[in-house]
N, C-alpha and C. Protein backbone atom coordinates (compact mmCIF):
# COMPACT_ATOMS: atom_id res chain seq x y z
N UNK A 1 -125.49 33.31 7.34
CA UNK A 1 -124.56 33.25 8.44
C UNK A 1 -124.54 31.80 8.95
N UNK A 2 -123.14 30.95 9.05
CA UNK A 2 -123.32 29.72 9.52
C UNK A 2 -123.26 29.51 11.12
N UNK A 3 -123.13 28.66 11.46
CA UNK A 3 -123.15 28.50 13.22
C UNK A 3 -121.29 28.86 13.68
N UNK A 4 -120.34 28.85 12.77
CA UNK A 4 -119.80 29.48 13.85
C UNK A 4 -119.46 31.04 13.81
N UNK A 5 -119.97 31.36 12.76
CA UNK A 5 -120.29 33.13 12.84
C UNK A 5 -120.95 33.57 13.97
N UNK A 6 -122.14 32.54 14.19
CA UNK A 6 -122.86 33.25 15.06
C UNK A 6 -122.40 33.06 16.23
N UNK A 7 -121.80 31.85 16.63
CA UNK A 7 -120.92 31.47 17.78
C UNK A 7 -120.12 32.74 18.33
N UNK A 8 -119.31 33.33 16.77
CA UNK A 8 -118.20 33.95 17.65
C UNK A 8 -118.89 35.54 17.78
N UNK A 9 -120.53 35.66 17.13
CA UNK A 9 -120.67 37.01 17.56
C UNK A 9 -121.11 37.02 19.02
N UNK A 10 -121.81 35.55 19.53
CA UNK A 10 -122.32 35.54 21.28
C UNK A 10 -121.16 35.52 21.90
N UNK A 11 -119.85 34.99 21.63
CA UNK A 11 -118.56 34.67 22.32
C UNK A 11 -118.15 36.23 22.24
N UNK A 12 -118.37 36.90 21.13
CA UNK A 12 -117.91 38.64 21.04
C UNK A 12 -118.95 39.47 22.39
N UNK A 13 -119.52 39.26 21.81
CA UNK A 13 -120.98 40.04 22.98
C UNK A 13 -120.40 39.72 24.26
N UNK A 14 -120.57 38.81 24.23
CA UNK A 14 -120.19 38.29 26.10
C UNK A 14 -118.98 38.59 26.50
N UNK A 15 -118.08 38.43 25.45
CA UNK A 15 -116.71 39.22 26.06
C UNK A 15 -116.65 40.59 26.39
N UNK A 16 -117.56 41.05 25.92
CA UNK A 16 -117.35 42.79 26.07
C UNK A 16 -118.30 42.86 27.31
N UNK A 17 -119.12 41.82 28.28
CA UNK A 17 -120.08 41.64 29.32
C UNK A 17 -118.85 41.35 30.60
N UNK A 18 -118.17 40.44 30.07
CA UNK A 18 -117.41 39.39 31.18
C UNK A 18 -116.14 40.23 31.36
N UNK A 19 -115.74 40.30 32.43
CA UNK A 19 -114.15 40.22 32.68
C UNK A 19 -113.56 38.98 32.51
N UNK A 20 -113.95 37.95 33.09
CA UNK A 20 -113.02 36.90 32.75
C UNK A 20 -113.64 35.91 31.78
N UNK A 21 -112.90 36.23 30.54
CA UNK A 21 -113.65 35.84 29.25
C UNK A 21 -113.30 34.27 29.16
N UNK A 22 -111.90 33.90 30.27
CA UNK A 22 -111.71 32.34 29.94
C UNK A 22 -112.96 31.56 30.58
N UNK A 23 -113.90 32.25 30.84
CA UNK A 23 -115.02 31.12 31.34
C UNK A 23 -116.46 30.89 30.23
N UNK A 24 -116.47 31.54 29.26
CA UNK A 24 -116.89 31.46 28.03
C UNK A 24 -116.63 30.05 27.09
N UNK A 25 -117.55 29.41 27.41
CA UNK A 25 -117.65 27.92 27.03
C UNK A 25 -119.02 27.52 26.60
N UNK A 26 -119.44 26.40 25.55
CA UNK A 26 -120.67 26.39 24.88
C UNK A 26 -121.21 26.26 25.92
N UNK A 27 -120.71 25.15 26.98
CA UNK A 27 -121.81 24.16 27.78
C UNK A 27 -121.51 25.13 29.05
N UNK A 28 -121.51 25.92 29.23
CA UNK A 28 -122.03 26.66 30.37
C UNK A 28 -123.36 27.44 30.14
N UNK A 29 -123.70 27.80 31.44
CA UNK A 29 -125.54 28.02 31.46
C UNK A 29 -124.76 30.00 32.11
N UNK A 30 -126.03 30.32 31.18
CA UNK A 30 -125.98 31.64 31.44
C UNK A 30 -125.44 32.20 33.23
N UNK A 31 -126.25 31.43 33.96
CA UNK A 31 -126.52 30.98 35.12
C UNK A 31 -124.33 31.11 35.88
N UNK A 32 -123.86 29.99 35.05
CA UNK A 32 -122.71 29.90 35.55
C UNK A 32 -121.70 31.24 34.83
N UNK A 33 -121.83 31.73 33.84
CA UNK A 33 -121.28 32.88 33.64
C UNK A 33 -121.74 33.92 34.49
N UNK A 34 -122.63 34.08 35.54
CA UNK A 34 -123.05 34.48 36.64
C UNK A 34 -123.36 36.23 36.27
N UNK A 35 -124.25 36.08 34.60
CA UNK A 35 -124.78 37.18 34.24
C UNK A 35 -126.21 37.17 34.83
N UNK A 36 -126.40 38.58 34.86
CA UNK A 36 -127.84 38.98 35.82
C UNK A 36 -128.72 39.21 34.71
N UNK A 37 -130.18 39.44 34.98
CA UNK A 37 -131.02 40.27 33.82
C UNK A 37 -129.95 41.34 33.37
N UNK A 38 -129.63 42.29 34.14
CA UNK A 38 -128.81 43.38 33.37
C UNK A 38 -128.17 43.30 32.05
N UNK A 39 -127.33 42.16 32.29
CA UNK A 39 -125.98 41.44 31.69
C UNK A 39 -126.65 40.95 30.13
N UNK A 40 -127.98 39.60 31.04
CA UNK A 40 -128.68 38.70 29.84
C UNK A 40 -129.52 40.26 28.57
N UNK A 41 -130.06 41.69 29.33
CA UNK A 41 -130.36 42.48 28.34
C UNK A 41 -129.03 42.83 27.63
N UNK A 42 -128.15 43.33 28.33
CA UNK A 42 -126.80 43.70 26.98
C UNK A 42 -126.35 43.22 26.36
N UNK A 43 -126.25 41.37 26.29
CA UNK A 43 -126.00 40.58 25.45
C UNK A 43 -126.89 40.61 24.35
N UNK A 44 -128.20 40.74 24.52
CA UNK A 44 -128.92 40.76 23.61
C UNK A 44 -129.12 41.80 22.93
N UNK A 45 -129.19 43.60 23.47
CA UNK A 45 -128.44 44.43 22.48
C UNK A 45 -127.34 44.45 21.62
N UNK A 46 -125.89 43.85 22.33
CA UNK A 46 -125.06 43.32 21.55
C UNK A 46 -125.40 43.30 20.15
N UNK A 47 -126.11 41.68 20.50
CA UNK A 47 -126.55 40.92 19.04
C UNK A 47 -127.34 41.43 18.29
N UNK A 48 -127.89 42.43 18.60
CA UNK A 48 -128.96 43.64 18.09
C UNK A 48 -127.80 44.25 17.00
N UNK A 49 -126.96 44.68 17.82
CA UNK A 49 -126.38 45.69 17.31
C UNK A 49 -125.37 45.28 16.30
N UNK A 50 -125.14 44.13 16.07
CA UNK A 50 -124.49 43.34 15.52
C UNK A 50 -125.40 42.77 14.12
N UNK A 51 -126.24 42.48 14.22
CA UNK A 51 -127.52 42.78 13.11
C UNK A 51 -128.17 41.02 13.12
N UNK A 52 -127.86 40.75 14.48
CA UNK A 52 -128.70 39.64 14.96
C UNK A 52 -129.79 39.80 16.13
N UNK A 53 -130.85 39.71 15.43
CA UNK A 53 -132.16 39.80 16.33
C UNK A 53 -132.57 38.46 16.66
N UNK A 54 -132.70 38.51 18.01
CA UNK A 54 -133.20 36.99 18.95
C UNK A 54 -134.77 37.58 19.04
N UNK A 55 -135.60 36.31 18.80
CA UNK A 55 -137.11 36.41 18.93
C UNK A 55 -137.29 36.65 20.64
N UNK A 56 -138.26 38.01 20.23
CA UNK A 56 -138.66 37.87 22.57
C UNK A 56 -138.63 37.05 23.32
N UNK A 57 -139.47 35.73 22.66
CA UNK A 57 -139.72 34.23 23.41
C UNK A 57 -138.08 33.60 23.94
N UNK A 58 -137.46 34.27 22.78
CA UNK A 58 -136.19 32.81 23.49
C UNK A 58 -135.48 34.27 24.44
N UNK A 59 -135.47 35.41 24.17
CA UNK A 59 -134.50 36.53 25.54
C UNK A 59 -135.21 36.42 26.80
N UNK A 60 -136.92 35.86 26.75
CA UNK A 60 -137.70 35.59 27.85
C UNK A 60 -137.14 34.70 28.88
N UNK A 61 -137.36 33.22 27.95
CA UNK A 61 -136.89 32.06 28.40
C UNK A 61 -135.32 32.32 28.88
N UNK A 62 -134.53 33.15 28.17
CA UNK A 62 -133.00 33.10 28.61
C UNK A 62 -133.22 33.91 29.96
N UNK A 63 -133.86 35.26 30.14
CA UNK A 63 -134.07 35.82 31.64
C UNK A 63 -134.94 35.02 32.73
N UNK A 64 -135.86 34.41 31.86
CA UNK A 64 -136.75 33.48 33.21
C UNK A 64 -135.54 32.04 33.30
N UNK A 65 -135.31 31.39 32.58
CA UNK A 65 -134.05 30.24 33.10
C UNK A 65 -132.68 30.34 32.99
N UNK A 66 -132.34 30.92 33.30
CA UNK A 66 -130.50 31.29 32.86
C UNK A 66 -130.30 30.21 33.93
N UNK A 67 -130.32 29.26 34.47
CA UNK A 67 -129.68 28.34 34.98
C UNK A 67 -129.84 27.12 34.05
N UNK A 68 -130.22 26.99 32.78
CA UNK A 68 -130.90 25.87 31.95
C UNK A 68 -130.48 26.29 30.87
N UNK A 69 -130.12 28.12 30.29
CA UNK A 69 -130.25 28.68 28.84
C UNK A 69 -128.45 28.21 28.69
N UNK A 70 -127.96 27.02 28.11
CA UNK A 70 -126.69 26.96 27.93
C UNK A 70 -126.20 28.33 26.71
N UNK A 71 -124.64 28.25 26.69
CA UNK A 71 -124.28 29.49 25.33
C UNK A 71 -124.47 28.32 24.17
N UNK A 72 -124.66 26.97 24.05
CA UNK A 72 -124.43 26.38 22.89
C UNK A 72 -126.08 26.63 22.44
N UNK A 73 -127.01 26.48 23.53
CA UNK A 73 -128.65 26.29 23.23
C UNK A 73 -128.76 27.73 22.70
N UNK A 74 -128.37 29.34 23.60
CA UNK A 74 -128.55 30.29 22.44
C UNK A 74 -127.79 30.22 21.35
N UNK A 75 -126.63 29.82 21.19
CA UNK A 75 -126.35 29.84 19.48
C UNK A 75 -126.72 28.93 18.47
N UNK A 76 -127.39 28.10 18.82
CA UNK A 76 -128.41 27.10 18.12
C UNK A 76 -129.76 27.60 17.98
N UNK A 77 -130.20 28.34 18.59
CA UNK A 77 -131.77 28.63 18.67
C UNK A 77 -131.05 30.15 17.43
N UNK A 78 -130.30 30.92 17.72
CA UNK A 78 -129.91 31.94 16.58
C UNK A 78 -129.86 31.62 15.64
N UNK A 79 -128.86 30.17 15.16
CA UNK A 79 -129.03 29.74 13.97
C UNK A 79 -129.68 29.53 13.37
N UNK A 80 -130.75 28.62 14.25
CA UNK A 80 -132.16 28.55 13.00
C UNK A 80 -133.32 29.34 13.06
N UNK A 81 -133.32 30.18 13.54
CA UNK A 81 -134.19 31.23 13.52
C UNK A 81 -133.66 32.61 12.59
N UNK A 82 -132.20 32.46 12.35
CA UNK A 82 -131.60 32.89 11.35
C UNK A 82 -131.71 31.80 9.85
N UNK A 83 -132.33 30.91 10.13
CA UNK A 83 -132.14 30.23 8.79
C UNK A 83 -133.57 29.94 7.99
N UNK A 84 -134.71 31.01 9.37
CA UNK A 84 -136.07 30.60 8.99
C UNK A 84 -136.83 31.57 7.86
């Protein structure tokens, strides 16, 4: 899977999270898509369900900093942990 597969499965996930999907941008922080733990767990079922598994450490780091976890930093950390 290359990086923008995986791009458009977090851009898929999150759309089915967000009502207003025009705010779905790499360089926004979880934080400014103004998803809660709730939100940051269904995204990550999503990608579950989608047959992308995120390591605990980085869904940790995305619920303990969602003001820091940009969408470009999780689809970069997917990629190569998909490429490991």
């Amino acid at each position: 899977m290359d990086r923008d597969e995986v791009r458009r499965y977090v851009e898929g996930a999150l759309g089915v999270i967000l009502v207003d999907k025009s705010v779905i941008r790499e360089s926004r922080t979880l934080e400014d898509l103004v998803l809660d733990e709730e939100d940051i767990d269904e995204l990550f079922k999503k990608l579950h369900e989608s047959g992308i598994n995120v390591k605990k450490r980085e869904k940790e780091e995305a619920l303990k900093h969602p003001e820091s976890t940009t969408v470009m930093a999780l689809i970069d950390h997917i990629f190569v942990s998909l490429q490991k």
